[in-house]
N, C-alpha and C. Protein backbone atom coordinates (compact mmCIF):
# COMPACT_ATOMS: atom_id res chain seq x y z
N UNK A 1 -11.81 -5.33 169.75
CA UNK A 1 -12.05 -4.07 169.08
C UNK A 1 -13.34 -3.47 169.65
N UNK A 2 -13.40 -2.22 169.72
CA UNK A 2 -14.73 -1.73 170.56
C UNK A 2 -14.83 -0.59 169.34
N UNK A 3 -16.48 -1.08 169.53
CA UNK A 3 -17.23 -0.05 168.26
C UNK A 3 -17.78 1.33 169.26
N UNK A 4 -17.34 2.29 168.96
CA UNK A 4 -17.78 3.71 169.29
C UNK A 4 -19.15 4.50 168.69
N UNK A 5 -20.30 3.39 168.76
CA UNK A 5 -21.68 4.32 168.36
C UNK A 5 -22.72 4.96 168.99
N UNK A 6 -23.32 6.09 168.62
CA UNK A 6 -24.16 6.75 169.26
C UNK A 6 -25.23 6.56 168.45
N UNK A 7 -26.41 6.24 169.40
CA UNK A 7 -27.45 6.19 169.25
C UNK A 7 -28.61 6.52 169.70
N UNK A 8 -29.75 6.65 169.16
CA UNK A 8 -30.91 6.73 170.19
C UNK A 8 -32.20 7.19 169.04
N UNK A 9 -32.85 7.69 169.41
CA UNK A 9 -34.47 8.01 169.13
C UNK A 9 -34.67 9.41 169.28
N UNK A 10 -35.00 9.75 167.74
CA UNK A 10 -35.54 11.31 167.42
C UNK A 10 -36.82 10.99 167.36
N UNK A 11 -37.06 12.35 168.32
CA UNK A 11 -38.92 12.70 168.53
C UNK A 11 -39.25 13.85 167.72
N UNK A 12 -40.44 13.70 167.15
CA UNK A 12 -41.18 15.00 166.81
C UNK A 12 -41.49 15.52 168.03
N UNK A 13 -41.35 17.16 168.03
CA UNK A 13 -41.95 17.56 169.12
C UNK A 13 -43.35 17.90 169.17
N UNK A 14 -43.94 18.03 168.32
CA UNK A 14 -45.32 18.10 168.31
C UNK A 14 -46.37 16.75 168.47
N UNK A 15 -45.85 15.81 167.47
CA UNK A 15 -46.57 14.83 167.45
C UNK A 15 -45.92 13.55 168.34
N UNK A 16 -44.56 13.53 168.91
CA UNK A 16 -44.14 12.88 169.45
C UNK A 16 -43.49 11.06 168.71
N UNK A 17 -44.07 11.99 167.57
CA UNK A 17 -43.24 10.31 166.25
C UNK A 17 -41.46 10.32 166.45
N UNK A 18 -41.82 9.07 166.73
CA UNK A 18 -40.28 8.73 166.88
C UNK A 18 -39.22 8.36 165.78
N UNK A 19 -38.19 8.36 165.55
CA UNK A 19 -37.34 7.90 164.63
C UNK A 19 -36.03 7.27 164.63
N UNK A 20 -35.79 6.08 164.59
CA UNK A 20 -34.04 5.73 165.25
C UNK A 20 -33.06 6.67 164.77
N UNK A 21 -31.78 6.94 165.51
CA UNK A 21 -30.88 7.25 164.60
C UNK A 21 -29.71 6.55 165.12
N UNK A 22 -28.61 6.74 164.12
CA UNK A 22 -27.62 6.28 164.66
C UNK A 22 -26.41 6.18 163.86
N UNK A 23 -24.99 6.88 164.41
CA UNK A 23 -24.20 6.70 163.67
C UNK A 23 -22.57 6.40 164.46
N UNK A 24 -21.67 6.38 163.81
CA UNK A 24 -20.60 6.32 164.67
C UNK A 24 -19.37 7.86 164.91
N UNK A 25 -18.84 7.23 165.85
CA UNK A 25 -18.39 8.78 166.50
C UNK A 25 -17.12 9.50 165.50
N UNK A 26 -16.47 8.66 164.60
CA UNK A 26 -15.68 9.54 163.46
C UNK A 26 -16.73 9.99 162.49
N UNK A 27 -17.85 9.91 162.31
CA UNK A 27 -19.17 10.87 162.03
C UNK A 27 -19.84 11.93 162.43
N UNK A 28 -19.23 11.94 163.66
CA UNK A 28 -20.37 12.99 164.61
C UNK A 28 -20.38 14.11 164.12
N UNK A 29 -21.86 14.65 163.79
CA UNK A 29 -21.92 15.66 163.40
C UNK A 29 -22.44 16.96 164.43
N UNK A 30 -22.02 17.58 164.92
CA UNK A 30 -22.38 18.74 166.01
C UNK A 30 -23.73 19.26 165.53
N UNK A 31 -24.19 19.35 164.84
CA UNK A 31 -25.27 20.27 164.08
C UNK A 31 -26.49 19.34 164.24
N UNK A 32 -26.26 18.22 164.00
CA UNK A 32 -27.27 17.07 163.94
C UNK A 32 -27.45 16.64 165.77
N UNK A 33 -26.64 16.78 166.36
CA UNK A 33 -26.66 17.08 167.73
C UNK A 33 -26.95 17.70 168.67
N UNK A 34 -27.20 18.88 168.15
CA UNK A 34 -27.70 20.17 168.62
C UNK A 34 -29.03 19.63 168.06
N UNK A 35 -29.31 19.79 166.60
CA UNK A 35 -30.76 19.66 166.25
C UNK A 35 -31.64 18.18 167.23
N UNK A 36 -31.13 17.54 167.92
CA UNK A 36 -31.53 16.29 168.33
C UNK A 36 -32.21 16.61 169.69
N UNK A 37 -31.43 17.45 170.03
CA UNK A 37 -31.06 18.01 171.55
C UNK A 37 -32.46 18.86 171.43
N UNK A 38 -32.61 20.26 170.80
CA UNK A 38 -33.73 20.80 170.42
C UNK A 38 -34.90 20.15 170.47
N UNK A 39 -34.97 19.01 169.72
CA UNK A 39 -36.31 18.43 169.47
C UNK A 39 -36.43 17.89 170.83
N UNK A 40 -35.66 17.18 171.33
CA UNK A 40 -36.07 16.58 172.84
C UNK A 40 -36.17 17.44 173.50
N UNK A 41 -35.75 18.50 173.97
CA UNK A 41 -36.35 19.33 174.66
C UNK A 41 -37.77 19.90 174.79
N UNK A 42 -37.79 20.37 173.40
CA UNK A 42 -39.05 20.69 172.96
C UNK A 42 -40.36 20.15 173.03
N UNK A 43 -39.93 18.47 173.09
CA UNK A 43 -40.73 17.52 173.05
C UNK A 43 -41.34 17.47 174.66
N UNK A 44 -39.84 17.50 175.72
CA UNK A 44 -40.47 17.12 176.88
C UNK A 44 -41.63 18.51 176.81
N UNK A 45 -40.75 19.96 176.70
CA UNK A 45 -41.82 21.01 176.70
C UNK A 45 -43.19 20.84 176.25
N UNK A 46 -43.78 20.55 175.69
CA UNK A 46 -44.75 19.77 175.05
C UNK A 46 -45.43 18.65 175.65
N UNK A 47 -44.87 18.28 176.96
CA UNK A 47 -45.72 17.17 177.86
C UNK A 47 -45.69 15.91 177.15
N UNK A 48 -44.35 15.49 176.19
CA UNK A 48 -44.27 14.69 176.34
C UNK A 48 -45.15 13.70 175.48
N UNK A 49 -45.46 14.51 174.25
CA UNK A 49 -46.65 13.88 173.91
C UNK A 49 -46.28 12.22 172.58
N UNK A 50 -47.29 11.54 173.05
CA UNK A 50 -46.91 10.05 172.19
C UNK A 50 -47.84 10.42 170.82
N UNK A 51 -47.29 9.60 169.69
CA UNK A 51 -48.50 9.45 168.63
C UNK A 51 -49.60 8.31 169.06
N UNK A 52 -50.78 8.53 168.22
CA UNK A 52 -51.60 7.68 168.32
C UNK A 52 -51.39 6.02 168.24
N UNK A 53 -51.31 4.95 168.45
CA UNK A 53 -51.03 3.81 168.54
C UNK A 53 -51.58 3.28 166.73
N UNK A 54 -50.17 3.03 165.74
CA UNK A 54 -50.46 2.55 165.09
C UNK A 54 -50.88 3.41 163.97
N UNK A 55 -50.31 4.82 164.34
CA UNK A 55 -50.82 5.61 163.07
C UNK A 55 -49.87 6.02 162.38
N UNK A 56 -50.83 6.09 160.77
CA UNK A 56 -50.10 5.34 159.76
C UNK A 56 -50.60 4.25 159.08
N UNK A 57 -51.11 3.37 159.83
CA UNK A 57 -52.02 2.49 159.65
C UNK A 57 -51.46 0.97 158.61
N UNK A 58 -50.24 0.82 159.57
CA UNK A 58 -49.82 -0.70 158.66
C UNK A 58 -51.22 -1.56 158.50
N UNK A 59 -51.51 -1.99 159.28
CA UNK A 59 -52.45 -2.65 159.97
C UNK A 59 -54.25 -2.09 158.95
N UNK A 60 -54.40 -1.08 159.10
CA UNK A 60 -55.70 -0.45 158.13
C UNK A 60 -55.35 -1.24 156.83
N UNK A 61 -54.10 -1.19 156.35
CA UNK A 61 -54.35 -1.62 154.45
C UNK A 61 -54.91 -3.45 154.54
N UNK A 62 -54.71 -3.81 155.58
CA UNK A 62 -55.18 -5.42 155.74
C UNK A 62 -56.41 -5.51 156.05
N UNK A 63 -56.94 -5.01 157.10
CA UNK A 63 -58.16 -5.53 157.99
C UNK A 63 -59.11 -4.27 157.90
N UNK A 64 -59.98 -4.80 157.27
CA UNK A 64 -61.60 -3.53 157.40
C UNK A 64 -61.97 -3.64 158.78
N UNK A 65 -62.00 -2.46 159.50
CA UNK A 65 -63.13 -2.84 160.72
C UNK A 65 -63.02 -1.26 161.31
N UNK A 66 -63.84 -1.01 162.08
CA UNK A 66 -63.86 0.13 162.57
C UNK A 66 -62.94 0.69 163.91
N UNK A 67 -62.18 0.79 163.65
CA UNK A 67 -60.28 1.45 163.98
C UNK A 67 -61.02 2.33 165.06
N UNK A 68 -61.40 3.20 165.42
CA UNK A 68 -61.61 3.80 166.56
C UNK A 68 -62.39 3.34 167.48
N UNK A 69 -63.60 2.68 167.30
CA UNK A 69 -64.27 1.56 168.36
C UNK A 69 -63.21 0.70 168.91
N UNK A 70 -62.29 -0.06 168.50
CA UNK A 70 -61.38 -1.25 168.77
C UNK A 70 -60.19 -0.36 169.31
N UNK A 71 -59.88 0.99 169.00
CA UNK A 71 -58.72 1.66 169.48
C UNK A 71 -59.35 2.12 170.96
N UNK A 72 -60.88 2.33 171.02
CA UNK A 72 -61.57 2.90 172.38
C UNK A 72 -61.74 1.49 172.87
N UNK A 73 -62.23 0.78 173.15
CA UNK A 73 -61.86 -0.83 173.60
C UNK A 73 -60.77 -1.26 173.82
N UNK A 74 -59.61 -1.14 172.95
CA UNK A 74 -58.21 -1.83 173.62
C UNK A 74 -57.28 -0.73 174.28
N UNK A 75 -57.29 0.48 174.01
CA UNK A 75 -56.79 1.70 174.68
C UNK A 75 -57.67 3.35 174.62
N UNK A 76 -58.44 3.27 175.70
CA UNK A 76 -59.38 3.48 175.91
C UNK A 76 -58.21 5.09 176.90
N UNK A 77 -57.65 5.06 177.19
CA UNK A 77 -56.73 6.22 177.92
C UNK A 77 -55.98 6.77 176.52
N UNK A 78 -55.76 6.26 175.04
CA UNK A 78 -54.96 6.73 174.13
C UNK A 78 -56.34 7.99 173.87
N UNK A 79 -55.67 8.96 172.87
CA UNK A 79 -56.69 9.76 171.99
C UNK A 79 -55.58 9.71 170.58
N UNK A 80 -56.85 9.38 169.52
CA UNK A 80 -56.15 9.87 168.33
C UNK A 80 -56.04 10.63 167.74
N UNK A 81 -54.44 10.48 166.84
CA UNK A 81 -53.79 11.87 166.82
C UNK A 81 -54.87 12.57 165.56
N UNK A 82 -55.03 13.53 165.75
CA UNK A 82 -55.80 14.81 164.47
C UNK A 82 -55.28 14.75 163.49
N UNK A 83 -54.19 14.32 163.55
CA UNK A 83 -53.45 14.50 161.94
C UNK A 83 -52.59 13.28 161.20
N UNK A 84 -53.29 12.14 162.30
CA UNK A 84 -53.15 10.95 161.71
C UNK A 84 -52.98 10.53 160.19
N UNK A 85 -52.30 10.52 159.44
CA UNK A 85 -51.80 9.77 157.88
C UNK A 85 -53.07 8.86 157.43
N UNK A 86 -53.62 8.93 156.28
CA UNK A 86 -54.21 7.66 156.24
C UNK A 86 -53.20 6.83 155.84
N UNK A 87 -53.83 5.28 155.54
CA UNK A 87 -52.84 4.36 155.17
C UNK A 87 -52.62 3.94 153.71
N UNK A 88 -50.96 4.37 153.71
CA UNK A 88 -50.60 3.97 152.32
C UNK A 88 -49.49 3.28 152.35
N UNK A 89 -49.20 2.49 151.23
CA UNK A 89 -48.58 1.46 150.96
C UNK A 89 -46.94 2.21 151.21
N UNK A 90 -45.71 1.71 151.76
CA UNK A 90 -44.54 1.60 151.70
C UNK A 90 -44.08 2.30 150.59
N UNK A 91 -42.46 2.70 150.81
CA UNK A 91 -42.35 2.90 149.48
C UNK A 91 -41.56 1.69 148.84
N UNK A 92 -41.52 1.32 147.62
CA UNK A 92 -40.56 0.97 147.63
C UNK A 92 -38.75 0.71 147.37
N UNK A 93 -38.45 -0.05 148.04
CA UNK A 93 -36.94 -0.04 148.15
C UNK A 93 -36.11 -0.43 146.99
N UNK A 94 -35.54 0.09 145.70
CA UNK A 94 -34.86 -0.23 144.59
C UNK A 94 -33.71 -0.69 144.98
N UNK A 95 -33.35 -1.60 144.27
CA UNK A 95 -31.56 -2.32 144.03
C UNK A 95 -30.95 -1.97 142.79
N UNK A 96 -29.98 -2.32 142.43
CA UNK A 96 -29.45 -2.55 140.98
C UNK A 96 -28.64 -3.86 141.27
N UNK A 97 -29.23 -5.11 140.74
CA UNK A 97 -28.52 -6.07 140.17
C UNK A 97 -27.88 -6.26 138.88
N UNK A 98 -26.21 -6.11 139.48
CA UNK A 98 -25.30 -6.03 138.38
C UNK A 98 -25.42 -7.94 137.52
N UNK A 99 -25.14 -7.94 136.29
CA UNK A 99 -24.97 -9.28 136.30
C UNK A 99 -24.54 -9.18 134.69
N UNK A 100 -24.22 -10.32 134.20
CA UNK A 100 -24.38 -10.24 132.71
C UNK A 100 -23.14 -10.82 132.44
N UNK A 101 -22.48 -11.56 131.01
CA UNK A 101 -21.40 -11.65 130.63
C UNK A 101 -19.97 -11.35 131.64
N UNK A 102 -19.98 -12.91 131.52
CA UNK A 102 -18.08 -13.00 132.78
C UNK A 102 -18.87 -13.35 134.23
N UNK A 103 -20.00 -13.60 134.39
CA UNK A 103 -20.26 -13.75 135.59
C UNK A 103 -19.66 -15.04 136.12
N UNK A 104 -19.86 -15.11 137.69
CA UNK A 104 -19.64 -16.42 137.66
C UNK A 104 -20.39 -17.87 137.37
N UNK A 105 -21.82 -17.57 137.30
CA UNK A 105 -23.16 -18.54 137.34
C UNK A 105 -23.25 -18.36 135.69
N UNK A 106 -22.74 -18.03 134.52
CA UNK A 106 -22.64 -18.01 133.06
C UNK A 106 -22.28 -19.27 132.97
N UNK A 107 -21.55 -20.02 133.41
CA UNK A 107 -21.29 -21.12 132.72
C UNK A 107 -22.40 -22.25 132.76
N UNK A 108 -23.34 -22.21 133.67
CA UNK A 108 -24.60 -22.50 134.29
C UNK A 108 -25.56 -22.73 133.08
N UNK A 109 -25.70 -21.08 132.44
CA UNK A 109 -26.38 -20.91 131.67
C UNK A 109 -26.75 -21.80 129.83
């Protein structure tokens, strides 16, 4: 059986933040295709530009230290981005665990 998916990586064109996407081809949406197409273009128009390494700052909510000395020391050719996020926590991801009366692990109980 062969799976028919398209995939790849949406860019901001300004800031150059990336985003996976990906879906399969009895999905394809033309509109979302076009809009994909746009942004990459736009993006190369734009020279192509990368975000700052790490911004967002997983890494800031752990470790105190001074983030732009160590960003000019280990990538010293990067510049950071102006409109860098500070760092905040994830969001988080909700479930609903069904359970209760008739389960199978009740008799357990």
């Amino acid at each position: 059986m062969t799976k028919h998916n398209i995939r790849g990586i949406e860019r901001d064109p300004l800031t150059g933040e990336a985003a996976p996407y990906g879906y399969c081809t009895r999905h394809r949406n033309h509109d979302d295709d076009w809009r994909i197409r746009q942004q990459l273009r736009q993006w190369n128009e734009n020279g192509r530009p990368e975000p700052a390494p790490n911004a967002g700052g997983v890494l800031r909510r752990y470790i105190n230290t001074d983030w732009d000395d160590l960003y000019k020391w280990a990538a010293p050719y990067q510049t950071p981005s102006a409109g860098a996020k500070p760092p905040t926590l994830p969001r988080p991801k909700l479930m609903v665990i069904h359970g209760g009366v008739g389960m199978a692990n009740d008799q357990d109980r």
